[in-house]
Protein backbone atom coordinates (compact mmCIF):
# COMPACT_ATOMS: atom_id res chain seq x y z
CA UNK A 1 0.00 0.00 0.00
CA UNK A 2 2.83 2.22 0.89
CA UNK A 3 4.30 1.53 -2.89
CA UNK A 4 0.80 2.11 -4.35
CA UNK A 5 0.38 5.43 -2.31
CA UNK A 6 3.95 6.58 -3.70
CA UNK A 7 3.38 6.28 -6.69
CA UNK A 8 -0.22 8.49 -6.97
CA UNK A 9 1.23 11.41 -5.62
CA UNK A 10 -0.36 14.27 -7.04
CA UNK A 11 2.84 16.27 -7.42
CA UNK A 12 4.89 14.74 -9.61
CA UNK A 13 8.36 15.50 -6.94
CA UNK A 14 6.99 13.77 -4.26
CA UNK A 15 6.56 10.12 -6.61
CA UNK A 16 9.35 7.77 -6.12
CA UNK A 17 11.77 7.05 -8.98
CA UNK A 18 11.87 4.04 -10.97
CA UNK A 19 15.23 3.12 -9.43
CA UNK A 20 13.06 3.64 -5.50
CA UNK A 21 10.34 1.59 -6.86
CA UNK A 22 12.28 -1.17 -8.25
CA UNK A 23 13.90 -1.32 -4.54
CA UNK A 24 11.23 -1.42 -2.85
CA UNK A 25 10.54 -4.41 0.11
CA UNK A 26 7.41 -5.67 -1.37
CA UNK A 27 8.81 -5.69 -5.20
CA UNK A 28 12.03 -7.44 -3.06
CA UNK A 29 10.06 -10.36 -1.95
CA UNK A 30 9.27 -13.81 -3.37
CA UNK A 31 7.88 -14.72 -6.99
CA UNK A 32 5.75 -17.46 -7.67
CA UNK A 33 6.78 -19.41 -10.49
CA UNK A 34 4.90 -20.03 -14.17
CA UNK A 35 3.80 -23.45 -12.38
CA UNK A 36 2.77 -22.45 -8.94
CA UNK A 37 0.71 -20.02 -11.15
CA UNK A 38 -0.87 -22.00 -12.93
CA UNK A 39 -2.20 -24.45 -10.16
CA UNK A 40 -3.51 -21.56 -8.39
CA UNK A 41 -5.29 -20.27 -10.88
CA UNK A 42 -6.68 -23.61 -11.84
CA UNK A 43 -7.60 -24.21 -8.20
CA UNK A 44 -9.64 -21.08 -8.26
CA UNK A 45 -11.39 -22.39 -11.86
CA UNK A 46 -12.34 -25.16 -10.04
CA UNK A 47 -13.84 -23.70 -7.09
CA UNK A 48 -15.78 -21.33 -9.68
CA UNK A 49 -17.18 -23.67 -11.47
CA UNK A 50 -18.39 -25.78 -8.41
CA UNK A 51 -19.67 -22.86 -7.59
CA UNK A 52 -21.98 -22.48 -11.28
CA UNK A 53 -22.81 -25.71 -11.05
CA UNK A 54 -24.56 -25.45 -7.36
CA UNK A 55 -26.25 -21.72 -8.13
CA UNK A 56 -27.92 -23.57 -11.75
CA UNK A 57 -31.71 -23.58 -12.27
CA UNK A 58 -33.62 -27.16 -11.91
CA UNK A 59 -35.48 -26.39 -14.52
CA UNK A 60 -35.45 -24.97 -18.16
CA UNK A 61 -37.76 -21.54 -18.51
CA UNK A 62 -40.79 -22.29 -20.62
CA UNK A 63 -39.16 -21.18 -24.15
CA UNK A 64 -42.58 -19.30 -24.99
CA UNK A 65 -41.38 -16.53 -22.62
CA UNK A 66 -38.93 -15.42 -24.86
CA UNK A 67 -39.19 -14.64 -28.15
CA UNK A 68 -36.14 -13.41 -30.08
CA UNK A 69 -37.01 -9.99 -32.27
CA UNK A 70 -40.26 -9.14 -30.09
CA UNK A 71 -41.37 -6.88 -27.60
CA UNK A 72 -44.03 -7.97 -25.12
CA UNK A 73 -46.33 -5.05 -23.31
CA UNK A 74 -49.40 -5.47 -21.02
CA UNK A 75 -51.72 -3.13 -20.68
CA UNK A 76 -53.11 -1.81 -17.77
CA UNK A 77 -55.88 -4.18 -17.53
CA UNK A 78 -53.53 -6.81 -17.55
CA UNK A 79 -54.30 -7.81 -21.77
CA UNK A 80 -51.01 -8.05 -23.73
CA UNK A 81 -51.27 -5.45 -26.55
CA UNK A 82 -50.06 -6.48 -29.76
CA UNK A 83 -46.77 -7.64 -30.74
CA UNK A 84 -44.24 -5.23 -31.89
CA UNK A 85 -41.20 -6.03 -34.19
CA UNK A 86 -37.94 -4.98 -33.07
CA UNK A 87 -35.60 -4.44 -35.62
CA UNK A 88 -32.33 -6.84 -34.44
CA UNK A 89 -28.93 -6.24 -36.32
């Protein structure tokens, strides 16, 4: 955060160099490697997708509710006026 903070100084003076930031203690510590990457970020596919899969309806919505190209209005006496094309590019 301090590095962050640094950096968006509003006067330009007061910014650290790009010699200061490179030295920096947090750009100093550790890297992951390409493969320690890659399981992580698989890991977290994983978990999102478990996640999909648990949040998915039971059942499909009844296809008559939506039809491509149209537009649906009710009145206000609950009749559906007529349909009206929608011009779809």
């Amino acid at each position: 955060m301090d590095l962050i903070n640094g950096m968006l100084q509003y006067e330009p003076i007061h910014r650290p160099s790009l010699a200061e930031i490179k030295c920096h203690p947090w750009l100093q510590g550790p890297i992951a490697t390409e493969q320690e990457i890659k399981e992580e970020f698989f890991k977290r596919k994983q978990m999102l997708d478990q996640a999909s899969a648990q949040n998915e309806p039971d059942h499909q919505p009844d296809p008559t509710v939506f039809t491509y190209g149209q537009v649906h209005r009710s009145t206000a006496n609950g009749e559906e006026e007529p349909k009206i094309p929608v011009l779809v590019r």
